[in-house]
N, C-alpha and C. Protein backbone atom coordinates (compact mmCIF):
# COMPACT_ATOMS: atom_id res chain seq x y z
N UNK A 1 -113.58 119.16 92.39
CA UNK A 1 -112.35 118.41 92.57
C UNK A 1 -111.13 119.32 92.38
N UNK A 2 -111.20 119.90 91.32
CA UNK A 2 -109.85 120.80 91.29
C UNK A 2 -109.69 122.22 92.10
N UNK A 3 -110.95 122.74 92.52
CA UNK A 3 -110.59 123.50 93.53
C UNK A 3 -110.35 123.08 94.90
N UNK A 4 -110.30 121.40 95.28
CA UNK A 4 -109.72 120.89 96.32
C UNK A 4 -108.57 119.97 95.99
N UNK A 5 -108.26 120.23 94.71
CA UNK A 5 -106.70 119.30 95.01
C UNK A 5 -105.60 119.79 95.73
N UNK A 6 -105.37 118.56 96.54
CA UNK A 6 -104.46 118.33 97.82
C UNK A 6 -103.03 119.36 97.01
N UNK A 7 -102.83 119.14 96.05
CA UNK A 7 -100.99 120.37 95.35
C UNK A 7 -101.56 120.49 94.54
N UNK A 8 -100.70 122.08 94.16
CA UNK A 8 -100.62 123.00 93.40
C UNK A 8 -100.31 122.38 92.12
N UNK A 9 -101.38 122.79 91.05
CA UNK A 9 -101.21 122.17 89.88
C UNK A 9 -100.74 122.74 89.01
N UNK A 10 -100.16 123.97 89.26
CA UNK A 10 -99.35 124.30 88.33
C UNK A 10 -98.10 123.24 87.87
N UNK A 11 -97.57 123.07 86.75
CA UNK A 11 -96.72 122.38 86.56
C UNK A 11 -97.00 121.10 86.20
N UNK A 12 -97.76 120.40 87.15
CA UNK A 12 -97.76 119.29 87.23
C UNK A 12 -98.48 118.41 86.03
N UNK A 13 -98.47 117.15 85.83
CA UNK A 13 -98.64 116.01 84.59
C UNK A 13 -99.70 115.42 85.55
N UNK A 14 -100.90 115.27 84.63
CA UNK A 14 -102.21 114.42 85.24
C UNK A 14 -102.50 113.67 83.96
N UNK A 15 -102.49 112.21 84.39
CA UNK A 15 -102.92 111.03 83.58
C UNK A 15 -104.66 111.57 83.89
N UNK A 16 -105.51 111.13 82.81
CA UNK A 16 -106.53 111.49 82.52
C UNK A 16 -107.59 110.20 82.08
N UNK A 17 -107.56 108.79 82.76
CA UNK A 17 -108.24 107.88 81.45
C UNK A 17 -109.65 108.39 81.33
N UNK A 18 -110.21 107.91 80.27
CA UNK A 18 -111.56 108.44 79.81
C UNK A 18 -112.07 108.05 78.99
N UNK A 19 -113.70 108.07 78.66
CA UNK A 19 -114.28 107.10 77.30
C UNK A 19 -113.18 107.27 76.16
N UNK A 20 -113.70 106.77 75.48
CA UNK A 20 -112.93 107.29 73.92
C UNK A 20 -113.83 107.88 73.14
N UNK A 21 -114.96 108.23 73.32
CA UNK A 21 -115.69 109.06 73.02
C UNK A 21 -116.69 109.95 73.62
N UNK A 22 -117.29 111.23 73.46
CA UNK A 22 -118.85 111.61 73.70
C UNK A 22 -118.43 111.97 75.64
N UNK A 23 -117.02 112.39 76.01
CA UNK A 23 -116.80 112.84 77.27
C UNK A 23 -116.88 113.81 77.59
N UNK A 24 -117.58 114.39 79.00
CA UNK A 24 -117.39 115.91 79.27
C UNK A 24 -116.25 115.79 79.23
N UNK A 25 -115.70 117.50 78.97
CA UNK A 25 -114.60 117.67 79.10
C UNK A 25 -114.11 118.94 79.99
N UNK A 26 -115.00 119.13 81.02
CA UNK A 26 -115.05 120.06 81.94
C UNK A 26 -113.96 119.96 82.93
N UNK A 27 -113.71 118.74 83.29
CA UNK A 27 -112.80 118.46 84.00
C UNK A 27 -110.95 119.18 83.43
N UNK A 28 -110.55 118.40 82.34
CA UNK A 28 -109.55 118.56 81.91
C UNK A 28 -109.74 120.15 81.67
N UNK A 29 -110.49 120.69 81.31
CA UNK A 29 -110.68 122.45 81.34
C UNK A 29 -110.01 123.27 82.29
N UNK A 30 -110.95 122.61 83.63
CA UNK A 30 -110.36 122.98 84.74
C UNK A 30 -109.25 122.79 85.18
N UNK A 31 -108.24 121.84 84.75
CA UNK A 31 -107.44 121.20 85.70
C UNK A 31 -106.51 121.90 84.69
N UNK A 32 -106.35 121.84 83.09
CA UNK A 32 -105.81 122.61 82.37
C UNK A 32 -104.91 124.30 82.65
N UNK A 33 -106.58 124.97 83.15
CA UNK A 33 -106.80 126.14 83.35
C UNK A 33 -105.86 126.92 84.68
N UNK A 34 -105.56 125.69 85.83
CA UNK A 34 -104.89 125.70 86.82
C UNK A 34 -103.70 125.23 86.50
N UNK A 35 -103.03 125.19 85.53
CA UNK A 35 -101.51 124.75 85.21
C UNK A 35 -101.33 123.66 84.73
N UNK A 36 -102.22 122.73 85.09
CA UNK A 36 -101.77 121.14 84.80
C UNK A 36 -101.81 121.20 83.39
N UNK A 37 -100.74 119.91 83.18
CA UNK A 37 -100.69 119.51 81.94
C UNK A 37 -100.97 118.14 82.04
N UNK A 38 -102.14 117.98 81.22
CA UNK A 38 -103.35 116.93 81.06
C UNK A 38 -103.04 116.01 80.08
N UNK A 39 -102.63 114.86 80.38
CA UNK A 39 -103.03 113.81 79.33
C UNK A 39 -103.83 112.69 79.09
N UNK A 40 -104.63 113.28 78.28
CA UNK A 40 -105.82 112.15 77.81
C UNK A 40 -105.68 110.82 77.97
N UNK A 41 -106.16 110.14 78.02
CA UNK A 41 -105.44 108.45 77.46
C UNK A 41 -107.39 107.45 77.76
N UNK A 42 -107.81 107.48 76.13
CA UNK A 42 -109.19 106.50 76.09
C UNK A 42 -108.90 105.02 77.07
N UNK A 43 -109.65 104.98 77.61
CA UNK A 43 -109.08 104.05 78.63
C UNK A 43 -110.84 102.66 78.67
N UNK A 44 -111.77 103.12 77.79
CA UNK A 44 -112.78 102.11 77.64
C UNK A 44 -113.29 102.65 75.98
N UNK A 45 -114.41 102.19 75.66
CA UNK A 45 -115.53 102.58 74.80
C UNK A 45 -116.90 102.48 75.26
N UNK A 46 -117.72 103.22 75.32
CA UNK A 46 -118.87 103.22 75.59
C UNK A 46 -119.86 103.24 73.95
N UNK A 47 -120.73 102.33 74.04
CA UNK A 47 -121.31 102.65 72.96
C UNK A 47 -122.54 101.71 72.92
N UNK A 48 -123.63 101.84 72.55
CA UNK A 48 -125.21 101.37 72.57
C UNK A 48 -125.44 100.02 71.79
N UNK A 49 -125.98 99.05 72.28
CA UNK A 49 -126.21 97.80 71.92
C UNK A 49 -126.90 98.00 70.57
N UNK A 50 -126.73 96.85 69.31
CA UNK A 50 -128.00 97.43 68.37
C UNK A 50 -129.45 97.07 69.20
N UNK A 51 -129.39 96.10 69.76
CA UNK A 51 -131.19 96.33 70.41
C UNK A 51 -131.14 95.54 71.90
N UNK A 52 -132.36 95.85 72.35
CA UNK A 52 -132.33 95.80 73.80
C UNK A 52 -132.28 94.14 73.83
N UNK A 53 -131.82 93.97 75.33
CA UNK A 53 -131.62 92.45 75.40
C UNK A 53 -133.24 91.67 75.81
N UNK A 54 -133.59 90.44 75.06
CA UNK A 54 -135.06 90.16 75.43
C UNK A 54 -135.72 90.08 76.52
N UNK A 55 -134.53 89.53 77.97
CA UNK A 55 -134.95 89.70 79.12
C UNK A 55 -135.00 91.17 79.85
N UNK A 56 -134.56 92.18 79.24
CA UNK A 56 -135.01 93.89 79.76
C UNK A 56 -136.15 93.79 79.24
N UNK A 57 -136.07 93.41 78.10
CA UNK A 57 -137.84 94.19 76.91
C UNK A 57 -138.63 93.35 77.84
N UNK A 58 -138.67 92.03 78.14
CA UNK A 58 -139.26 91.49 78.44
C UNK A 58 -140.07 91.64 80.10
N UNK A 59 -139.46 92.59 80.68
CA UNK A 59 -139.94 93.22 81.86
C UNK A 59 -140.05 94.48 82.27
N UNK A 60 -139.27 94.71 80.99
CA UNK A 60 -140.17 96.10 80.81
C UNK A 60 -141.66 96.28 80.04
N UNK A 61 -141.74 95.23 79.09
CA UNK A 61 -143.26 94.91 79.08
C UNK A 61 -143.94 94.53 79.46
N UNK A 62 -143.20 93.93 80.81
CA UNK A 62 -144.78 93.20 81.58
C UNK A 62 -144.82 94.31 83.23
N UNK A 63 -144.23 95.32 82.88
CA UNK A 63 -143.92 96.69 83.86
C UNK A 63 -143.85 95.51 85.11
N UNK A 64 -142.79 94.94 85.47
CA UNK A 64 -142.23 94.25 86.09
C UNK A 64 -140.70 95.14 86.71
N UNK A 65 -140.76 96.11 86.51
CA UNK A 65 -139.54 97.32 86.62
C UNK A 65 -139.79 98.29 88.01
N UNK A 66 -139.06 98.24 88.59
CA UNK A 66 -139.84 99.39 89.45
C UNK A 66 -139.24 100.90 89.78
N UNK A 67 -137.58 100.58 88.93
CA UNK A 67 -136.88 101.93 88.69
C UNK A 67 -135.84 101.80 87.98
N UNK A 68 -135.70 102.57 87.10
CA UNK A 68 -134.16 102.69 86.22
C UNK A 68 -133.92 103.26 86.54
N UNK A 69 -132.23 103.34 86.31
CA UNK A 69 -130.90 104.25 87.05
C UNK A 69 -130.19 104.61 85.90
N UNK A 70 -130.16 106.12 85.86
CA UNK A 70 -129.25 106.52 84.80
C UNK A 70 -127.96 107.16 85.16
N UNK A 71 -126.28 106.83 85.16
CA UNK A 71 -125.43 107.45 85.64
C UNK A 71 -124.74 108.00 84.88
N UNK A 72 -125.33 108.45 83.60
CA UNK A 72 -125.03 109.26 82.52
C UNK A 72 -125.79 109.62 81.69
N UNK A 73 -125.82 111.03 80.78
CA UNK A 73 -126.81 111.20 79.80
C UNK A 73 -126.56 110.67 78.80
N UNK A 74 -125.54 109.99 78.58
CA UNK A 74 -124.98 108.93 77.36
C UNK A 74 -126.28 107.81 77.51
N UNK A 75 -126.07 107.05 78.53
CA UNK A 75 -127.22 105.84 79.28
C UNK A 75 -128.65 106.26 78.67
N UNK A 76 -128.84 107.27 79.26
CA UNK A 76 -130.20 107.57 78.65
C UNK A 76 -130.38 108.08 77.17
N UNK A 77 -129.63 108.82 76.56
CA UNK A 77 -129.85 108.57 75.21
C UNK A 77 -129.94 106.95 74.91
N UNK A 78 -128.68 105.94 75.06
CA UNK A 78 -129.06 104.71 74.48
C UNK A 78 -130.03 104.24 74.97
N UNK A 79 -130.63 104.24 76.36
CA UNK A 79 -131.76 103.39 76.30
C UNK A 79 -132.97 104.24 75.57
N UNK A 80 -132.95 105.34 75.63
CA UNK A 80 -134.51 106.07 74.73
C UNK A 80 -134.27 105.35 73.51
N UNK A 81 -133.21 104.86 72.44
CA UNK A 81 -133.04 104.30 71.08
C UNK A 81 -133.29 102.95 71.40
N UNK A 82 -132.99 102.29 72.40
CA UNK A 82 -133.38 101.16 72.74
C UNK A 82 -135.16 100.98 72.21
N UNK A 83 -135.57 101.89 72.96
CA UNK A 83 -136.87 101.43 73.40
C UNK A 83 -137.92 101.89 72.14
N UNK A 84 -137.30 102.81 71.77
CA UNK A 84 -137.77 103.85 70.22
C UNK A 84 -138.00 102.29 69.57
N UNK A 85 -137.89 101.62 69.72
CA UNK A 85 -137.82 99.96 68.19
C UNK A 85 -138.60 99.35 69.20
N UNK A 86 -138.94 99.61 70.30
CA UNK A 86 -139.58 98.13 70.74
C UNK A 86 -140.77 98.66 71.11
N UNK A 87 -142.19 97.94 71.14
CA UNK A 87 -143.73 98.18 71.39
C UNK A 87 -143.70 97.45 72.70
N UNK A 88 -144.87 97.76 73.31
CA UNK A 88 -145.14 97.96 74.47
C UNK A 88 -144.53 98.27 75.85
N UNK A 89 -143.48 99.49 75.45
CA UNK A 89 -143.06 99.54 76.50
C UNK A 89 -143.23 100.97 77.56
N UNK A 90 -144.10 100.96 78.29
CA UNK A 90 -144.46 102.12 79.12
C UNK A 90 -143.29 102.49 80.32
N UNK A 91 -143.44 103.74 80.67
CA UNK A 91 -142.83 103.69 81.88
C UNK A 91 -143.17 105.05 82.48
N UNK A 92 -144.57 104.90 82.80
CA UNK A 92 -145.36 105.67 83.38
C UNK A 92 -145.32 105.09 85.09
N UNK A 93 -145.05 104.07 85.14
CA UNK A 93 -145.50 103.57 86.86
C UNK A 93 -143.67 102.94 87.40
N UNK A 94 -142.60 103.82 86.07
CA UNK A 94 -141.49 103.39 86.65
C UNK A 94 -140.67 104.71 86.96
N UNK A 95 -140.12 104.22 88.11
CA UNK A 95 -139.49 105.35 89.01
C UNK A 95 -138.24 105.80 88.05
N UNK A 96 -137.56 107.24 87.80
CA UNK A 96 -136.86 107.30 87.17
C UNK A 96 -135.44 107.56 87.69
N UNK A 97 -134.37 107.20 88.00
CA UNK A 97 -133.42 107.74 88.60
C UNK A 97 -132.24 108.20 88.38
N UNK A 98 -131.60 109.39 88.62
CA UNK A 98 -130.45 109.62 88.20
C UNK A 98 -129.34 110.19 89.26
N UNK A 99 -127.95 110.34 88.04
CA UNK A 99 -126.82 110.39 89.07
C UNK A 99 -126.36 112.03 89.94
N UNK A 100 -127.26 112.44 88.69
CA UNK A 100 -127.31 114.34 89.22
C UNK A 100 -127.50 114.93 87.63
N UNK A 101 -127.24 116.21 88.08
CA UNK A 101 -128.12 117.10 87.83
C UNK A 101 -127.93 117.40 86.13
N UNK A 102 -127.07 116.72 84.85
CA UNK A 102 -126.46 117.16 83.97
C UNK A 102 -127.13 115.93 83.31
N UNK A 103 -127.24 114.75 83.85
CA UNK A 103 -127.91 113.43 83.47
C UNK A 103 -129.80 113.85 83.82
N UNK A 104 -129.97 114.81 85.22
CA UNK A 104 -131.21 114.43 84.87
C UNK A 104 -132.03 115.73 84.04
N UNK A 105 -131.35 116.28 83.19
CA UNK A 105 -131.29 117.24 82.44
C UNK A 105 -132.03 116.69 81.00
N UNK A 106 -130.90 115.34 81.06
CA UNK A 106 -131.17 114.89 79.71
C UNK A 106 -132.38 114.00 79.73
N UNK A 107 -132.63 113.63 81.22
CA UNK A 107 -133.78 112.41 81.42
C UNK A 107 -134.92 113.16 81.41
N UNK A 108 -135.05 114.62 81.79
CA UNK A 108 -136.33 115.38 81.67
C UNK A 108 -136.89 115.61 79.95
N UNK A 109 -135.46 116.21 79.39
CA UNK A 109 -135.67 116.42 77.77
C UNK A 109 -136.01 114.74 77.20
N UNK A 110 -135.91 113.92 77.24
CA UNK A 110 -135.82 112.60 76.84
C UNK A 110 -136.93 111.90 76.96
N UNK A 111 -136.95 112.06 78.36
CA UNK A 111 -137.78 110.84 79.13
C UNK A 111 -139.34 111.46 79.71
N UNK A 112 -139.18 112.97 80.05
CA UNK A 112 -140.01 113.74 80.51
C UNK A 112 -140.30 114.19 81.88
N UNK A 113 -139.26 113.29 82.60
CA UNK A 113 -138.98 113.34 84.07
C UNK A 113 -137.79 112.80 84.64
N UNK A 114 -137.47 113.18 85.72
CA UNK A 114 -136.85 111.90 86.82
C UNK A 114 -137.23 112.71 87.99
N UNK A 115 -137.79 111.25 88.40
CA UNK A 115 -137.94 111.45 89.73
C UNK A 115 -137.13 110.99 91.37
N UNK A 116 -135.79 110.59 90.99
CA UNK A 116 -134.81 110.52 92.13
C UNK A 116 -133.76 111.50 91.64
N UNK A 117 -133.13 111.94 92.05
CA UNK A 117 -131.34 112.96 91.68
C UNK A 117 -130.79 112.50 92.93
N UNK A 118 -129.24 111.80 92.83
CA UNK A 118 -128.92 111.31 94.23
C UNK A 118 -128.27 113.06 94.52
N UNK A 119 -127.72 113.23 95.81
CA UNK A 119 -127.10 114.72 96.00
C UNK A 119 -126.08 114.63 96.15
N UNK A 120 -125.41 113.48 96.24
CA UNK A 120 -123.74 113.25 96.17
C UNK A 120 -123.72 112.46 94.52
N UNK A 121 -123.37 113.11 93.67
CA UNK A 121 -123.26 112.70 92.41
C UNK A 121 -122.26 111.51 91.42
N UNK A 122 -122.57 110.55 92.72
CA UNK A 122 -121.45 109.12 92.91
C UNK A 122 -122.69 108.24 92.84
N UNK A 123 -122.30 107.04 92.20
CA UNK A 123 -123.03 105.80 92.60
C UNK A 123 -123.40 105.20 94.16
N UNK A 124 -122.51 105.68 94.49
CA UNK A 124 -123.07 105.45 96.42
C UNK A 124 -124.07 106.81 96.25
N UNK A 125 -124.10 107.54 96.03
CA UNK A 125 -124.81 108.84 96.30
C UNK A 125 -126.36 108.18 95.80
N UNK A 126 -126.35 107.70 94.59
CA UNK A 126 -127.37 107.04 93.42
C UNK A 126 -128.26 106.08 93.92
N UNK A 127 -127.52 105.40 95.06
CA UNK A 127 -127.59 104.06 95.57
C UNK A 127 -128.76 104.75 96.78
N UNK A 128 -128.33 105.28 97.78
CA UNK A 128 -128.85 105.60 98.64
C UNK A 128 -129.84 106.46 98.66
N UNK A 129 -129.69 107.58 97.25
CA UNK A 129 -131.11 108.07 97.11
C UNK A 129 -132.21 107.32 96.80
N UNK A 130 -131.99 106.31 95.97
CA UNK A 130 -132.79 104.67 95.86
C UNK A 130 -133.35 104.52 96.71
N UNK A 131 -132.49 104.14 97.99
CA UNK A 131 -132.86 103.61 99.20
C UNK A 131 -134.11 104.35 99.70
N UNK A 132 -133.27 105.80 99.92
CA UNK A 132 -134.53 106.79 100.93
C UNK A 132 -135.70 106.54 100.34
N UNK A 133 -135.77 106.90 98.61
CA UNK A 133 -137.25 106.55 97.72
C UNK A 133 -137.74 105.28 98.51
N UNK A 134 -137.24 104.17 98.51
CA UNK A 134 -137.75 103.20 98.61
C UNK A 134 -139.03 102.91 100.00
N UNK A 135 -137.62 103.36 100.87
CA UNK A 135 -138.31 103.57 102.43
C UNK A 135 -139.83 104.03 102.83
């Protein structure tokens, strides 16, 4: 992104919203690094349920699942703690999917695999690598 922004960022003021916690911060690095002057502003919270909701557990134990989607390595840490407390839940015959390559980093160390990476690293990108799997 910042080696294709449309003007020169020197100088310039970039509003920034972003979790309020646990964010890359690669972006603002870059955009930093090129002149801009970056301002932060927490604009949600992201943060992990204490336990999974009964209708997930509940089909994820009856492997009623046929793929999870992870669009962050945040996501997949909370659901591995999710599932760390709950018995019977396999996911050997469930497809694993992610948003690219930094998420499925964490789904290999975590999870032990993924087996979708979309190649446009967008939820449309996520979406459609779905699809092709599916096909």
């Amino acid at each position: 992104m910042v080696a294709h922004f449309p003007e020169k960022l020197e100088g310039t003021k970039v509003l920034f919203p972003r979790v309020e916690s646990g964010g890359r911060q690669v972006l603002v690095q870059e955009l930093t690094a090129k002149g801009a002057e970056v301002v932060e502003v927490p604009a949600y919270e992201s943060r992990c349920p204490e336990k999974i909701s009964p209708s997930a557990l509940d089909a994820l134990q009856r492997q009623a699942v046929d793929v999870i989607t992870f669009a962050s390595s945040k996501t997949v840490k909370n659901f591995c703690k999710l599932i760390a407390a709950a018995d019977g839940v396999y996911l050997d015959k469930v497809c694993i999917a992610s948003i690219g390559p930094q998420t499925s980093q964490t789904c290999r160390q975590l999870l032990g695999r993924v087996d979708i990476e979309a190649r446009e690293y967008t939820l449309e990108g996520l979406k459609e690598a779905i699809g092709q799997w599916a096909r």
